[in-house]
C-alpha atoms as a PDB file:
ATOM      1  CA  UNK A   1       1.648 -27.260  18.794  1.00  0.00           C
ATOM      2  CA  UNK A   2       1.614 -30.729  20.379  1.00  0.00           C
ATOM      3  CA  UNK A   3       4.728 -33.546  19.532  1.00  0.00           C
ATOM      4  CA  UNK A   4       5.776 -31.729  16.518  1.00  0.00           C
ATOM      5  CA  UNK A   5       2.302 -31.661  15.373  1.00  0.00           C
ATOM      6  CA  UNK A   6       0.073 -27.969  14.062  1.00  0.00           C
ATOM      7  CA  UNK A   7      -3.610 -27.952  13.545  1.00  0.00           C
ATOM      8  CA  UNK A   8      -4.326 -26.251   9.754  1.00  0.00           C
ATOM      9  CA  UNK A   9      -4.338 -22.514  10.182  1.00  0.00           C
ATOM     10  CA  UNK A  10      -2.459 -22.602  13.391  1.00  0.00           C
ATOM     11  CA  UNK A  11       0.116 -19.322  13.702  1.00  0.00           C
ATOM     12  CA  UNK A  12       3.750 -20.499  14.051  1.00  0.00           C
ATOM     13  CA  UNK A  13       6.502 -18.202  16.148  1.00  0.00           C
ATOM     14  CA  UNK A  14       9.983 -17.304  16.147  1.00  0.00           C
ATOM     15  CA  UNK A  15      10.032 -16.399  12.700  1.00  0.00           C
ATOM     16  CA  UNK A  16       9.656 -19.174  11.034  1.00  0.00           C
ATOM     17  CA  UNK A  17       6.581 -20.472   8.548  1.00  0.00           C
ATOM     18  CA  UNK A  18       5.869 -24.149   8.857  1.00  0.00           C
ATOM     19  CA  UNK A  19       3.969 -25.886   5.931  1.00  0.00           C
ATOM     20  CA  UNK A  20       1.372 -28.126   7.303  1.00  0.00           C
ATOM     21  CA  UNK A  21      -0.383 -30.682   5.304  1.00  0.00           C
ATOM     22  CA  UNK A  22      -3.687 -32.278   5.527  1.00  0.00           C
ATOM     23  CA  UNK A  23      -2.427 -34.528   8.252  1.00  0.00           C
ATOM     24  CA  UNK A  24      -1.739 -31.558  10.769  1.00  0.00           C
ATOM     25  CA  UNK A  25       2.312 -32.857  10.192  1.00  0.00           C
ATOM     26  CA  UNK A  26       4.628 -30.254   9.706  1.00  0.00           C
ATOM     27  CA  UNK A  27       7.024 -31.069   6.347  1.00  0.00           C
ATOM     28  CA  UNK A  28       8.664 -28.052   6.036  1.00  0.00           C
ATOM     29  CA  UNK A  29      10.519 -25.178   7.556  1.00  0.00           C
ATOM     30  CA  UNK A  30      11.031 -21.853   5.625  1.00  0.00           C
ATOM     31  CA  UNK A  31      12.524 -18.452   7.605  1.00  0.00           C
ATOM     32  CA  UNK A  32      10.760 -15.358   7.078  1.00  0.00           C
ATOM     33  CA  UNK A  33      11.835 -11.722   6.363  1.00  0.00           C
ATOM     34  CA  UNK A  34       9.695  -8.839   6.548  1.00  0.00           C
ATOM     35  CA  UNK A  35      11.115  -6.615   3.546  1.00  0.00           C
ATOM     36  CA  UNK A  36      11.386  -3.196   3.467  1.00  0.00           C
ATOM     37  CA  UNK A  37      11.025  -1.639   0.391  1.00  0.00           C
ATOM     38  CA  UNK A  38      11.722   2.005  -0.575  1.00  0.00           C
ATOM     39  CA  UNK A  39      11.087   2.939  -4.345  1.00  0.00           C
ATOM     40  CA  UNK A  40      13.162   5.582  -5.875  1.00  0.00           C
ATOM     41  CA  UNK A  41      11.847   8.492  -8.645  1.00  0.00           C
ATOM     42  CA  UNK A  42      12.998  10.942 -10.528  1.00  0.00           C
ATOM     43  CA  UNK A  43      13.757  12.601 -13.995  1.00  0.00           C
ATOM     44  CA  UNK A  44      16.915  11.232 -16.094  1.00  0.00           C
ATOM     45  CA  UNK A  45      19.640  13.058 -14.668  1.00  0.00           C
ATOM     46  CA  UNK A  46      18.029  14.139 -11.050  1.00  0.00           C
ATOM     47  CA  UNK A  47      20.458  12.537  -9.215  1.00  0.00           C
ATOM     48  CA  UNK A  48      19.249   9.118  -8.137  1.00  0.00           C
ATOM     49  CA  UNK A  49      22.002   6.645  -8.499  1.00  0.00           C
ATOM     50  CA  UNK A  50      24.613   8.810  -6.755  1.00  0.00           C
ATOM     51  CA  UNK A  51      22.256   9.218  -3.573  1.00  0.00           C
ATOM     52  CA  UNK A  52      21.148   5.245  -3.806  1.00  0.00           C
ATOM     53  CA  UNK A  53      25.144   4.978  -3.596  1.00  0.00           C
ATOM     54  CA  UNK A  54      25.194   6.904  -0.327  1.00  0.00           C
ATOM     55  CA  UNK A  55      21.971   4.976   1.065  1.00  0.00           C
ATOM     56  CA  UNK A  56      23.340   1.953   0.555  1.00  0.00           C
ATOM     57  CA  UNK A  57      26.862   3.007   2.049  1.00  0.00           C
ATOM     58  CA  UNK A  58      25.193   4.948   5.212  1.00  0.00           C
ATOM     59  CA  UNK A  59      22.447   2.802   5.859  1.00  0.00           C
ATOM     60  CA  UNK A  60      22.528  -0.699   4.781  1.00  0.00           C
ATOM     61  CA  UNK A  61      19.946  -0.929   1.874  1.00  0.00           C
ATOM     62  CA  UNK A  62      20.338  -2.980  -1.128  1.00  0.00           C
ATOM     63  CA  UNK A  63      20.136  -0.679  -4.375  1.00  0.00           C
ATOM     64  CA  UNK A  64      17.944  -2.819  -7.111  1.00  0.00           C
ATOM     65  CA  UNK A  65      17.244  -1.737 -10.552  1.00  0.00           C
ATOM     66  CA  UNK A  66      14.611  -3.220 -12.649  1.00  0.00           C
ATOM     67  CA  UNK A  67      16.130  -2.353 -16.119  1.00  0.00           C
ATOM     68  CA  UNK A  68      19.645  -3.863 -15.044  1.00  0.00           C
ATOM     69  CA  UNK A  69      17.788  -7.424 -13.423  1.00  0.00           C
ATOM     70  CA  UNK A  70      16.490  -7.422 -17.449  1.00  0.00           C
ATOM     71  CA  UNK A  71      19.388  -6.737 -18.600  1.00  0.00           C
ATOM     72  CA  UNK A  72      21.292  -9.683 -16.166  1.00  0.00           C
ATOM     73  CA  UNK A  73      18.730 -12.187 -16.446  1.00  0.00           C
ATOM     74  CA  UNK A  74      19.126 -11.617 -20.781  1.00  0.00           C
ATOM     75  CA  UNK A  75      22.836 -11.972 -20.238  1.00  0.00           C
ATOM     76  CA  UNK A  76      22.655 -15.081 -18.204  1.00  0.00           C
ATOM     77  CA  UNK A  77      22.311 -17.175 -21.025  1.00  0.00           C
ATOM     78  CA  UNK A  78      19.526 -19.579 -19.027  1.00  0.00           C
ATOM     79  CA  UNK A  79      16.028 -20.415 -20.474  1.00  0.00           C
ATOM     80  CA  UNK A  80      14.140 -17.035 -18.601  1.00  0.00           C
ATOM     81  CA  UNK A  81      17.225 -14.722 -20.315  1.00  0.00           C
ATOM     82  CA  UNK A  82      16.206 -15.897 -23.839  1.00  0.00           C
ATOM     83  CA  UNK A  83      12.457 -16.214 -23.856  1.00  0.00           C
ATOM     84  CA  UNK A  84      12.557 -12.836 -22.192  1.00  0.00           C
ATOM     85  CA  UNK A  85      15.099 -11.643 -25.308  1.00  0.00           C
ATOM     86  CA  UNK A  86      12.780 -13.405 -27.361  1.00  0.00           C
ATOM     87  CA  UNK A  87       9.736 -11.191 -26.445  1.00  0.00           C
ATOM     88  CA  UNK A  88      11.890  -7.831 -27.417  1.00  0.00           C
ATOM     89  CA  UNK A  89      12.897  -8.751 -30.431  1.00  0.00           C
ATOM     90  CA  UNK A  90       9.738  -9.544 -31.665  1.00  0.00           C
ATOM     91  CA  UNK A  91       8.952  -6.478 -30.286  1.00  0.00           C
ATOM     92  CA  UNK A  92       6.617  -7.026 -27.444  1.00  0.00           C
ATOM     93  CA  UNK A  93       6.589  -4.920 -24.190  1.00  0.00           C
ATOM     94  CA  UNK A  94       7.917  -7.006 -20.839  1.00  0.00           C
ATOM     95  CA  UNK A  95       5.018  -7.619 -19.063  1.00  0.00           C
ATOM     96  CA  UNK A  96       4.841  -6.192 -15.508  1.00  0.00           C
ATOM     97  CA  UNK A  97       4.573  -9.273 -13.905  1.00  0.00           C
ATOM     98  CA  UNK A  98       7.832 -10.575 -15.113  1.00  0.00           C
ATOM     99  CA  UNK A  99       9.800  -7.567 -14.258  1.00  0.00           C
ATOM    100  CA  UNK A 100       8.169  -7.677 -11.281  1.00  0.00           C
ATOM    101  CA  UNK A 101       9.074 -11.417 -10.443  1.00  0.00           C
ATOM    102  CA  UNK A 102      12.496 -10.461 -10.874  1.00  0.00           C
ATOM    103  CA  UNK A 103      12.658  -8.228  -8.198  1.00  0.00           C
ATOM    104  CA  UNK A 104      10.613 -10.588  -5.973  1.00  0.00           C
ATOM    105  CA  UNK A 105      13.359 -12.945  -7.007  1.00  0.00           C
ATOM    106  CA  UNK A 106      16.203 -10.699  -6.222  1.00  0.00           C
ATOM    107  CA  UNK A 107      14.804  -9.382  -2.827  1.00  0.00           C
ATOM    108  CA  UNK A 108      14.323 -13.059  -1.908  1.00  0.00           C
ATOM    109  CA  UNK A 109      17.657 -14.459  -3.159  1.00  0.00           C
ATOM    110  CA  UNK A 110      19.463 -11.535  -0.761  1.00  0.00           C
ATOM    111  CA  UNK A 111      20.403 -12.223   2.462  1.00  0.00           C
ATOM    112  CA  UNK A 112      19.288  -7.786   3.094  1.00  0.00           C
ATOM    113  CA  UNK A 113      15.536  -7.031   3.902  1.00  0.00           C
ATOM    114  CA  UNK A 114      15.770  -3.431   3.012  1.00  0.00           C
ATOM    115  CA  UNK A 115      15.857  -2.392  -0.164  1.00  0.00           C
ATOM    116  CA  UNK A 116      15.842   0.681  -2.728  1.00  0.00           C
ATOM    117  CA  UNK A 117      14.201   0.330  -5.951  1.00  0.00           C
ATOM    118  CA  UNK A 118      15.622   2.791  -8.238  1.00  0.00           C
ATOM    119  CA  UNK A 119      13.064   3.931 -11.192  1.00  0.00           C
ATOM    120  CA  UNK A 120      10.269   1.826 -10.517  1.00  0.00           C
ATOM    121  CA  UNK A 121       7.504   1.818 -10.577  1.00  0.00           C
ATOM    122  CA  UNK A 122       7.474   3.601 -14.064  1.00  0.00           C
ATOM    123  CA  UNK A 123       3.796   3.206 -14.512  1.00  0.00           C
ATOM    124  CA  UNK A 124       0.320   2.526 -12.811  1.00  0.00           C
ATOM    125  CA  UNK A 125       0.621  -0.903 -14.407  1.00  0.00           C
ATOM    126  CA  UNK A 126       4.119  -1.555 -12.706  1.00  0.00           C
ATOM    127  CA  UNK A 127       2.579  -0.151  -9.315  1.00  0.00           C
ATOM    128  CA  UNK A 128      -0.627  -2.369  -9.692  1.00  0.00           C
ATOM    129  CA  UNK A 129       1.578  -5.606 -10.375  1.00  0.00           C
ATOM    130  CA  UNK A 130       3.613  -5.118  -7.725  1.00  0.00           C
ATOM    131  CA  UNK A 131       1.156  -4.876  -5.019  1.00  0.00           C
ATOM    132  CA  UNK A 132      -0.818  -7.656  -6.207  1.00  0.00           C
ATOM    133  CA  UNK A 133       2.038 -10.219  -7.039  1.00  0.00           C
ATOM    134  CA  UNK A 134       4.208  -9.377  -3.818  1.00  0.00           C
ATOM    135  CA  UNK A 135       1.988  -7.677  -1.760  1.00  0.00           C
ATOM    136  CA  UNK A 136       4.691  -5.637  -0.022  1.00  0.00           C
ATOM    137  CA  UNK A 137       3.554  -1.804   0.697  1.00  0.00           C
ATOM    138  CA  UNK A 138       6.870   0.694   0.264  1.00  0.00           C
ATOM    139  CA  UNK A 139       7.874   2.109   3.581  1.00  0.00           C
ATOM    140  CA  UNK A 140       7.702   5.882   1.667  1.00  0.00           C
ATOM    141  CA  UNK A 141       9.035   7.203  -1.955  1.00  0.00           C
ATOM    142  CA  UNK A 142      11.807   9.077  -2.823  1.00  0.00           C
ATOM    143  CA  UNK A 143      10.877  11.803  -5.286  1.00  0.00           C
ATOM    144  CA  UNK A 144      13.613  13.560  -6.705  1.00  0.00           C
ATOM    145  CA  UNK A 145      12.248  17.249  -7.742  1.00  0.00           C
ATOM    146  CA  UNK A 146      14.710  18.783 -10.688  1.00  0.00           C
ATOM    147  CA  UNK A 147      14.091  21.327 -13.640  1.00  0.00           C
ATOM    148  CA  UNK A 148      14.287  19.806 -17.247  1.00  0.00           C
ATOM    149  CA  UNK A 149      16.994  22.470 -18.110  1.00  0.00           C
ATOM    150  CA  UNK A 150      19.218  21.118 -15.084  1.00  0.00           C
ATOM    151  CA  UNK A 151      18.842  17.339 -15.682  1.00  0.00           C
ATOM    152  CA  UNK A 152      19.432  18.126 -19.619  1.00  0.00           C
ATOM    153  CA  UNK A 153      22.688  19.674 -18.816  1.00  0.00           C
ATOM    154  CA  UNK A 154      23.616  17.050 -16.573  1.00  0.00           C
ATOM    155  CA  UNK A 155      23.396  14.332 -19.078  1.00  0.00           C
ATOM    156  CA  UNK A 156      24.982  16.402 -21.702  1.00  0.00           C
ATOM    157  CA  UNK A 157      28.089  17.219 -19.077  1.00  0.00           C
ATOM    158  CA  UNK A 158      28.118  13.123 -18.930  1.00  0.00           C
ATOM    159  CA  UNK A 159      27.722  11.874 -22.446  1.00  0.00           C
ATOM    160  CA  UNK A 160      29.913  11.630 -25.479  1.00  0.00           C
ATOM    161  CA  UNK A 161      29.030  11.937 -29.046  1.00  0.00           C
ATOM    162  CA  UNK A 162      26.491  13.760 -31.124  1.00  0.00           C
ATOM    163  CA  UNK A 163      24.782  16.696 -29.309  1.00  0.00           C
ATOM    164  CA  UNK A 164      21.544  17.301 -31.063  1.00  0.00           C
ATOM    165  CA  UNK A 165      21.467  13.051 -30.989  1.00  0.00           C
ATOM    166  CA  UNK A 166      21.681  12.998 -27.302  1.00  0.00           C
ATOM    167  CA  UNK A 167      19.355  16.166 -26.750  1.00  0.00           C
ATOM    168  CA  UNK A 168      16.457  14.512 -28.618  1.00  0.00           C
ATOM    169  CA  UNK A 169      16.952  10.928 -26.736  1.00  0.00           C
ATOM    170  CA  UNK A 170      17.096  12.619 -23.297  1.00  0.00           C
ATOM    171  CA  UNK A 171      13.888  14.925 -24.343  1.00  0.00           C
ATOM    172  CA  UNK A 172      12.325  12.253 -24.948  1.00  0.00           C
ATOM    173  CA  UNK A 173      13.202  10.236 -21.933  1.00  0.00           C
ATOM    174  CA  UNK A 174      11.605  13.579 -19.965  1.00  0.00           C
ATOM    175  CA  UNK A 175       8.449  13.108 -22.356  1.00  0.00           C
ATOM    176  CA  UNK A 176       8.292   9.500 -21.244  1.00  0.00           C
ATOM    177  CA  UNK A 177       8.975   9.980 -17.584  1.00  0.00           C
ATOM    178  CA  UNK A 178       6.074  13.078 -17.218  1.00  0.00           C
ATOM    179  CA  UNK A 179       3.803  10.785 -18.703  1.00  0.00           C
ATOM    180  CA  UNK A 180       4.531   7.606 -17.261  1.00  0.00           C
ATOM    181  CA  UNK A 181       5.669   7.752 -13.866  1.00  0.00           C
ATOM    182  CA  UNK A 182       4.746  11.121 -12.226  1.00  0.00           C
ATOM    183  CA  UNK A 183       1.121   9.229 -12.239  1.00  0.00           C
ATOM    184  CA  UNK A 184       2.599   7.063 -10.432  1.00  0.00           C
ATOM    185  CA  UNK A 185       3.981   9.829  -7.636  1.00  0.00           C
ATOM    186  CA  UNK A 186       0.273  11.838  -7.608  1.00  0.00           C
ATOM    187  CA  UNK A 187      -1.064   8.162  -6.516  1.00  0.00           C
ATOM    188  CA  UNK A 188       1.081   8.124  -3.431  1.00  0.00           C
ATOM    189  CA  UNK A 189       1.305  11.316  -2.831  1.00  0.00           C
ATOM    190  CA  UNK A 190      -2.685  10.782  -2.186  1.00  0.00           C
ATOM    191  CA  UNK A 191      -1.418   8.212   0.278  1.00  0.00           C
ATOM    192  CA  UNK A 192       0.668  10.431   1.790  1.00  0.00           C
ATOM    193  CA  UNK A 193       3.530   8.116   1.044  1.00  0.00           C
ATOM    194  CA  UNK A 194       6.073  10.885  -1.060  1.00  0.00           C
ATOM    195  CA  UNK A 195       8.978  12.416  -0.096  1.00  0.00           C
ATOM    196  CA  UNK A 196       9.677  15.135  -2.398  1.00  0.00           C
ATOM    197  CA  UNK A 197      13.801  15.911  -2.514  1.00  0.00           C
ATOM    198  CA  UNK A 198      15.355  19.055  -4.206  1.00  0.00           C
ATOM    199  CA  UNK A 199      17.603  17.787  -6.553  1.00  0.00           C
ATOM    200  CA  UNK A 200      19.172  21.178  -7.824  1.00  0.00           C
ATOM    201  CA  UNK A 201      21.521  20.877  -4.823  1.00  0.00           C
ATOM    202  CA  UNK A 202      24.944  19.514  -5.132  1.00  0.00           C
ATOM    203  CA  UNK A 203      25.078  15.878  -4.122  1.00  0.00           C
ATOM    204  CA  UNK A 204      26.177  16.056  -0.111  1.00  0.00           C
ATOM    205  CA  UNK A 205      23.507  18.463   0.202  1.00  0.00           C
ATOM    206  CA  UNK A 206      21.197  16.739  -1.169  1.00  0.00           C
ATOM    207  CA  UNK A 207      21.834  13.738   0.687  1.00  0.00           C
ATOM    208  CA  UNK A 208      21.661  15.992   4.051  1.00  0.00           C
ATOM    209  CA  UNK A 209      18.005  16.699   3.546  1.00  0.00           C
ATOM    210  CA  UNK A 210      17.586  12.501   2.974  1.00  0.00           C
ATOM    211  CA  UNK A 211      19.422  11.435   6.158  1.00  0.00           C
ATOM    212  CA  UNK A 212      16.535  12.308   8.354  1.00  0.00           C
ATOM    213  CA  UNK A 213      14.291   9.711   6.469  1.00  0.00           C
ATOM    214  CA  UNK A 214      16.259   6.712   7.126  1.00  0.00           C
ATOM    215  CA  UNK A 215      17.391   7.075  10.786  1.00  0.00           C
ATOM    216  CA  UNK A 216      15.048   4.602  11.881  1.00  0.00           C
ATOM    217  CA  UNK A 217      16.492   2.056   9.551  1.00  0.00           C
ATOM    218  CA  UNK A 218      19.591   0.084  11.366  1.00  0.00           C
ATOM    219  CA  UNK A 219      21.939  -2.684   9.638  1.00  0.00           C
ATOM    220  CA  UNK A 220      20.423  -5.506  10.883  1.00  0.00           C
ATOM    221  CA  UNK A 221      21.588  -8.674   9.087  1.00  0.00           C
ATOM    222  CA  UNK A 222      17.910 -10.803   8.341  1.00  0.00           C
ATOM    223  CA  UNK A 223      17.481 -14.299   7.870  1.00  0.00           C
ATOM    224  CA  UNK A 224      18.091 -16.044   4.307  1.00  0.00           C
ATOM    225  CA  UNK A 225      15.302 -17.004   2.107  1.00  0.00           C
ATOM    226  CA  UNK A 226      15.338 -19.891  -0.156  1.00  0.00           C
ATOM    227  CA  UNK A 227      14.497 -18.762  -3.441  1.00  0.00           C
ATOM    228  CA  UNK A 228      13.500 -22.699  -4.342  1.00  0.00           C
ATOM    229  CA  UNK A 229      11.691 -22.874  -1.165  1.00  0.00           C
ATOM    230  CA  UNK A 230       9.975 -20.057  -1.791  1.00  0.00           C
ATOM    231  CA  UNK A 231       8.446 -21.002  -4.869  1.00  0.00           C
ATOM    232  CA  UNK A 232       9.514 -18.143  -6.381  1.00  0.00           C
ATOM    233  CA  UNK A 233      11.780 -19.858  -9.243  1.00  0.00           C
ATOM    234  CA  UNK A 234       8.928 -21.619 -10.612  1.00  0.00           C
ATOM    235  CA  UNK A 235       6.377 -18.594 -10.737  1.00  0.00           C
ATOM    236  CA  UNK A 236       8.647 -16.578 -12.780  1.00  0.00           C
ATOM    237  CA  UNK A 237       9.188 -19.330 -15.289  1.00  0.00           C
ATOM    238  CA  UNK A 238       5.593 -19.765 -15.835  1.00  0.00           C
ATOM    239  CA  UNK A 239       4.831 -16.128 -15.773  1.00  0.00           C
ATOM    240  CA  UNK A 240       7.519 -15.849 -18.708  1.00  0.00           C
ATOM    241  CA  UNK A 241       5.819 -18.456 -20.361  1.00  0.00           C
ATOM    242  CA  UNK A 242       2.308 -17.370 -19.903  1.00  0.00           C
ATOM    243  CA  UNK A 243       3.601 -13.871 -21.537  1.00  0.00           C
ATOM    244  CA  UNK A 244       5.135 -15.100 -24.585  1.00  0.00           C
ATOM    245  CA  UNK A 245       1.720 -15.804 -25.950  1.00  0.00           C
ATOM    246  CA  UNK A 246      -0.076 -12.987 -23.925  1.00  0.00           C
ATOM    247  CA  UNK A 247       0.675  -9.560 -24.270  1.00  0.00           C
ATOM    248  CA  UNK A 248      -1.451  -8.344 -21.684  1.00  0.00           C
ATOM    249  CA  UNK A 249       0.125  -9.039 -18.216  1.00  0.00           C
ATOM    250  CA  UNK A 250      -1.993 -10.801 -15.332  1.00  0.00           C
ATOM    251  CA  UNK A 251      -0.812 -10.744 -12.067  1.00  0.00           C
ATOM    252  CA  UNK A 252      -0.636 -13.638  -9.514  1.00  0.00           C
ATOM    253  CA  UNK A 253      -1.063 -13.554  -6.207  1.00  0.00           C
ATOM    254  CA  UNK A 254       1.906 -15.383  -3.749  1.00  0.00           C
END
């Protein structure tokens, strides 16, 4: 760097991520946080959200969820909410890249850089999308191991209303997760990426055999990403967009 001035393709320091145009003048600053990401499986009813709750208490982690950003972003009211409402009523599947450009959004938006994403990927597709759009590798994933019979009687011991109603949903909330998303764990397991949990075990002991897996992780407040700087607004507008006239999703790279 000379006066203020970087050559194209020149490797900045301290963190920070200069754009440089044509010119070789710098025009803008941006900081940078290296996320951590740590994604979160399991059958309904294995247990997930009440250890997230302690891994976010012990250890500083931000607990996302890609069905509740959906649900927020519907809620919201704002142009994304209701073409993305829009596409479920006329019964089209979300698209991976959208879901996944909400969570690139959220991540982004937090001032945290560590983060648990709880029931995601739920397929290969979801997996796929999210490597390609943000290109962020997951530090390991959570798998939480629990017989059928035990999560069943879980959810039962939690829900009101009709029982044989709320027996066929959940069975078929099993049917959908064996298909779906233990793909997704036999992938990186092959990577040597899984950390299998037994989830029969009442919740502190459960979250005993996790502890060792995040002691390297300290509460380290990260610098603040500008969602608008990033770029990142934008790319899930047009990725919306793109998606109400394309069912089949197609990943872009940032």
């Amino acid at each position: 760097m000379t006066n203020g001035v970087h050559a194209l393709g020149d490797k900045v320091e301290a963190g920070l991520v200069e754009k440089v145009v044509e010119s070789g003048t710098t025009v803008a600053k941006a900081p940078v946080k290296e996320l951590k990401v740590v994604f979160v499986l399991g059958g309904p009813g294995s247990g997930k959200g009440t250890q997230c709750a302690k891994i976010v208490d012990t250890y500083g982690f931000e607990h996302l969820s890609a069905g509740d950003l959906l649900r927020a972003e519907i809620n919201s009211g704002n142009e994304n909410g209701t073409m993305i409402q829009n596409m479920i009523k006329e019964g089209k599947i979300v698209p991976a890249e959208v879901t996944v450009k909400l969570l690139e959004k959220a991540m982004k938006e937090s001032d945290n850089d560590k983060f648990l994403i709880d029931g995601f990927p739920r397929n290969l597709d979801n997996r796929r999308c999210f490597d390609e759009v943000t290109g962020i590798e997951p530090q390991f994933i959570l798998f939480f191991e629990c017989p059928e019979e035990v999560m069943e009687k879980r959810l039962l011991g939690r829900n009101q209303g009709r029982v044989d109603d709320n027996i066929e949903t959940i069975r078929k909330r099993f049917k959908v997760f064996i298909e779906s998303s233990l793909p997704v764990v036999s992938h990186y397991e092959e990577c040597g990426k899984v950390h299998k949990i037994d989830a029969t075990k009442n919740p502190d002991e459960v979250f005993e055999t996790i502890k060792p897996l995040f002691q390297n992780f300290k509460q380290v407040r990260p610098l603040v990403w500008s969602m608008k700087d990033s770029g990142i607004e934008g790319e899930l507008v047009e990725a919306i967009k793109k998606h109400n006239l394309v069912d089949t999703p197609v990943p872009i790279s940032v």
